[in-house]
Protein backbone atom coordinates (compact mmCIF):
# COMPACT_ATOMS: atom_id res chain seq x y z
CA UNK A 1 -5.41 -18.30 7.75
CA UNK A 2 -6.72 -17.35 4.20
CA UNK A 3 -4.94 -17.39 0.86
CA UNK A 4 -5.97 -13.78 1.02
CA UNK A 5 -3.90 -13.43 3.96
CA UNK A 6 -0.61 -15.01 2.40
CA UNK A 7 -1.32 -13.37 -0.64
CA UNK A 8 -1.53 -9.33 1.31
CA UNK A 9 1.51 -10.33 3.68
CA UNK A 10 3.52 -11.40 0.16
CA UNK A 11 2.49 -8.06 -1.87
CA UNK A 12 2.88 -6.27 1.41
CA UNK A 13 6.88 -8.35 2.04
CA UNK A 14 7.60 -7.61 -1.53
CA UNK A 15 6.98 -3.67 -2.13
CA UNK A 16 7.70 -2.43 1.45
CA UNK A 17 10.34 -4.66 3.04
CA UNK A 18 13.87 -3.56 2.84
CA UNK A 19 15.74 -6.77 4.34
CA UNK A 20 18.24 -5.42 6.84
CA UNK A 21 16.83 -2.02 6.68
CA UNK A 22 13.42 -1.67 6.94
CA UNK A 23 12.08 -5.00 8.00
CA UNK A 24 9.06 -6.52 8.40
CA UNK A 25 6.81 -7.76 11.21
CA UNK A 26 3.91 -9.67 10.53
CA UNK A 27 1.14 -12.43 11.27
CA UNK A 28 2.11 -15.75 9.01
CA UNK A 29 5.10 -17.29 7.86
CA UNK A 30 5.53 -19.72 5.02
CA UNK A 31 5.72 -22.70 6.51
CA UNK A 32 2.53 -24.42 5.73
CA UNK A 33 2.70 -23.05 2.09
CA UNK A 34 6.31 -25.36 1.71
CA UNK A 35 3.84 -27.85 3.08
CA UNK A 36 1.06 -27.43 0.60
CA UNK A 37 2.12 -26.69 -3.09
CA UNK A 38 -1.55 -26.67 -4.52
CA UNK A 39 -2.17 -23.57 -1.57
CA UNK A 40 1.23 -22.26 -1.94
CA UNK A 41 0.43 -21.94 -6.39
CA UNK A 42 -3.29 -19.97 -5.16
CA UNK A 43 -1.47 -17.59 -3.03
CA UNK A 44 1.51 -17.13 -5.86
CA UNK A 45 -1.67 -16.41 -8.36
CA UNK A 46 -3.65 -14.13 -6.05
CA UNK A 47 -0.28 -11.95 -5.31
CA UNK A 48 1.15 -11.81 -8.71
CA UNK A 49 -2.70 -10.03 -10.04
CA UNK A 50 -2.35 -7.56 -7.24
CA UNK A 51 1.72 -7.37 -7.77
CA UNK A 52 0.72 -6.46 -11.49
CA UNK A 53 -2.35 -4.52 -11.09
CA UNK A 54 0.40 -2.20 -8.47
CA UNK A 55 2.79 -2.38 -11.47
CA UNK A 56 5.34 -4.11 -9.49
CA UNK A 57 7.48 -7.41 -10.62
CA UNK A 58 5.84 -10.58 -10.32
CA UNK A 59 6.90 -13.25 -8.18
CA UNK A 60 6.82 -17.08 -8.55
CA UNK A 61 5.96 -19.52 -5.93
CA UNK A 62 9.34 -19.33 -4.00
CA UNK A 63 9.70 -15.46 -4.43
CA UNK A 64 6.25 -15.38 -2.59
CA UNK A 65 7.26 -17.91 0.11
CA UNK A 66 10.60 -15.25 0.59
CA UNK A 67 8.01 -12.40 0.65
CA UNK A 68 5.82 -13.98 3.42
CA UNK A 69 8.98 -15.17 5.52
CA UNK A 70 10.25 -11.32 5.43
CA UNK A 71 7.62 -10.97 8.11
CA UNK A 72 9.27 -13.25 10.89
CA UNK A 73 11.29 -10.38 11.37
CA UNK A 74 12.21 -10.12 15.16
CA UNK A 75 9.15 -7.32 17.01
CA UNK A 76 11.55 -6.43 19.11
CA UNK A 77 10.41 -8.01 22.62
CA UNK A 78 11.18 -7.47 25.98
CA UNK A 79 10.79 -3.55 25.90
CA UNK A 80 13.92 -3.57 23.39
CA UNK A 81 13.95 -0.79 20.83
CA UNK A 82 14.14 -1.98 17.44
CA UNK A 83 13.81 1.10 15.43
CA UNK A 84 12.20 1.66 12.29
CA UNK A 85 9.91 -1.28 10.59
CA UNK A 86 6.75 -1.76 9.28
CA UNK A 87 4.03 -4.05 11.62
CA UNK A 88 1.11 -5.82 9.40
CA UNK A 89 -2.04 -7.80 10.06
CA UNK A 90 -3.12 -9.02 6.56
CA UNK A 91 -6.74 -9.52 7.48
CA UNK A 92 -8.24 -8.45 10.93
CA UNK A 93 -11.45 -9.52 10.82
CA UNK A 94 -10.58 -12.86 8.90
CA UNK A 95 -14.69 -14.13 9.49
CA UNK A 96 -16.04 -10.92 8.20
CA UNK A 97 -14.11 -11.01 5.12
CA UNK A 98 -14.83 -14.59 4.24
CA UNK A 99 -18.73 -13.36 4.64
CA UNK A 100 -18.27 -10.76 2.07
CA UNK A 101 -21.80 -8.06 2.16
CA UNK A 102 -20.55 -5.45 4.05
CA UNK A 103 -19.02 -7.77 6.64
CA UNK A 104 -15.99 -5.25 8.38
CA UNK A 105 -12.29 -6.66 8.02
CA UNK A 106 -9.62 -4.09 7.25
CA UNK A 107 -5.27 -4.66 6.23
CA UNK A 108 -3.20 -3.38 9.26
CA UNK A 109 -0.36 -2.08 8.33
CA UNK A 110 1.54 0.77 10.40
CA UNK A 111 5.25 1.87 9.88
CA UNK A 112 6.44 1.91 13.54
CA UNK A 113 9.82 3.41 15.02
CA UNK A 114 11.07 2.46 18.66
């Protein structure tokens, strides 16, 4: 797991996620980052630049770590219907985009219902 991929799953959390409404399914939690302050302060930096380059509020360090844990929303399991929610993969392809030059990765993100 990248800081890239906190940081996408945070941006991601924050702009799209309605908590109790439109929910979240995703890849990482925050865990490790409550572990790790000097990674959890990189991924806070890396999200707030593409938080304000979107025009969207900021977070700090424990707004991030809520934005990441939005995506430990329940997928539905066992052939249950959950209903509308968005599904993310921050980075598929995690090698490629730590080799940069045209290496392939790409942000899955897919609004699902049922």
């Amino acid at each position: 797991v990248t800081v890239a991929d906190f940081a996408v799953q945070a941006v991601v959390g924050s702009a799209l996620t309605i908590p109790g409404v439109l929910p979240l399914v995703a890849e990482e939690g925050a865990d490790e980052l409550r572990r790790n302050a000097a990674l959890a302060h990189e991924v806070a930096s890396e999200a707030s630049v593409a938080l304000r380059e979107l025009g969207l509020p900021e977070l700090d360090v424990e707004g991030v770590l809520e934005a990441i844990d939005l995506g430990m929303a329940d997928g539905g399991g066992a052939g249950g219907r959950m209903g509308l929610r968005w599904v993310l993969d921050p980075i598929d392809g995690t090698a490629g985009f730590l080799r940069g030059c045209g290496a392939q990765y790409v942000i899955g993100l897919a609004l699902l219902d049922g």
